[in-house]
Protein backbone atom coordinates (compact mmCIF):
# COMPACT_ATOMS: atom_id res chain seq x y z
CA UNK A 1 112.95 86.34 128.31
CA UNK A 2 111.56 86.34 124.71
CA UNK A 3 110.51 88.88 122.53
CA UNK A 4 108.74 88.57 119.42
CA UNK A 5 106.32 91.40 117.79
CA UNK A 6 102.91 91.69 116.16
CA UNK A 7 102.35 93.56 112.63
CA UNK A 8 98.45 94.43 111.95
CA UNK A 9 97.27 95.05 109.11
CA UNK A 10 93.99 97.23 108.27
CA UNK A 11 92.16 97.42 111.41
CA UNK A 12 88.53 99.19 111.82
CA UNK A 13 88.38 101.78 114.05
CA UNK A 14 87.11 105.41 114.26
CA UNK A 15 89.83 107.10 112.87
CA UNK A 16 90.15 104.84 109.40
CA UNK A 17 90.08 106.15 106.31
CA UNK A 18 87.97 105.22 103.30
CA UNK A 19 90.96 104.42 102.03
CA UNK A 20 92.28 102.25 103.99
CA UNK A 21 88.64 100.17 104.52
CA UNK A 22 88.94 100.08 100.86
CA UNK A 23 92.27 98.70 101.05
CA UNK A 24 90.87 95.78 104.09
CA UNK A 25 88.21 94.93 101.34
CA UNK A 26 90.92 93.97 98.75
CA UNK A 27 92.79 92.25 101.74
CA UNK A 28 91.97 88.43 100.86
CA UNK A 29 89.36 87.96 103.64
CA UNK A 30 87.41 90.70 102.80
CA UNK A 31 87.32 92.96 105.35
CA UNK A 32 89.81 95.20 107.56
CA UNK A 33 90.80 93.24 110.86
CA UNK A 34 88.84 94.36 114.52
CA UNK A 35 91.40 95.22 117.24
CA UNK A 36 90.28 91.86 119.04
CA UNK A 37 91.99 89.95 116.33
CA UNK A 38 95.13 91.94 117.12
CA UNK A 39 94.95 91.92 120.66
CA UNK A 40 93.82 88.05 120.68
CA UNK A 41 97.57 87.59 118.64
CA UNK A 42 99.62 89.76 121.67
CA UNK A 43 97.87 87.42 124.17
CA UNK A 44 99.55 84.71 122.16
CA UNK A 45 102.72 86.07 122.03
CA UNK A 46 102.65 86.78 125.76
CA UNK A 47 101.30 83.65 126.98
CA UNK A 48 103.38 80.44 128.20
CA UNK A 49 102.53 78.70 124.85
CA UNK A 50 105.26 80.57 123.16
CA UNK A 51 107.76 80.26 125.37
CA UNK A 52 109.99 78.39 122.84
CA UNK A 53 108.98 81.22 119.97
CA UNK A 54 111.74 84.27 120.34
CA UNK A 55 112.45 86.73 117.72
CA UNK A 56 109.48 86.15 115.49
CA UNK A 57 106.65 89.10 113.96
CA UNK A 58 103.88 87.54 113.66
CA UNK A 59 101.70 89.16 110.46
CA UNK A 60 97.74 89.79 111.76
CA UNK A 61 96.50 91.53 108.43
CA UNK A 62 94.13 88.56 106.77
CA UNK A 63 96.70 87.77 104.14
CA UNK A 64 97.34 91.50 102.95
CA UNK A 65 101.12 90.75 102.61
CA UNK A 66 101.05 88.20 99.97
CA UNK A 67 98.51 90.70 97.85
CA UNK A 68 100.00 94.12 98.78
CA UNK A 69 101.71 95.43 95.47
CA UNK A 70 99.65 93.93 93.33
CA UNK A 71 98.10 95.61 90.17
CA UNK A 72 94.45 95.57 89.75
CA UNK A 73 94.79 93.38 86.90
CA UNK A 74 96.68 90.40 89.03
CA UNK A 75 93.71 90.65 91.73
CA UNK A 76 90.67 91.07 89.57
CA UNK A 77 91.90 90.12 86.14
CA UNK A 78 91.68 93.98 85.17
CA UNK A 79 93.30 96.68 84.68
């Protein structure tokens, strides 16, 4: 048995927030993530392929992670 996670990141859907679409704009693809993306990632995890992969999260928000914290100024060159 393995186990091993997934961690979205800003995913459309009916009940986001302008906020947070905002926030999948800044992400550095562009957009917030569609639960397919997501789901496609679980199917990974849960598939034969991984059956050497064990204790791993793998990160499904378009790069958010390395950008998250940043100040407008180290994005965008502003303030």
């Amino acid at each position: 048995m393995t186990g091993s996670a997934s961690a979205p990141g800003w995913i459309a859907n009916l009940s986001q927030t302008e906020e947070e679409r905002r926030r999948g704009f800044a992400s550095p693809i562009g957009r917030s993530g569609a639960a397919e993306e997501v789901a496609a990632a679980a199917a990974f995890l849960a598939s034969d392929n991984t059956s050497f992969v064990t204790g791993h999260t793998l990160v499904v928000d378009a790069g958010n992670c390395l950008v998250e914290g940043l100040s407008g100024y180290e994005l965008f060159g502003e303030g």
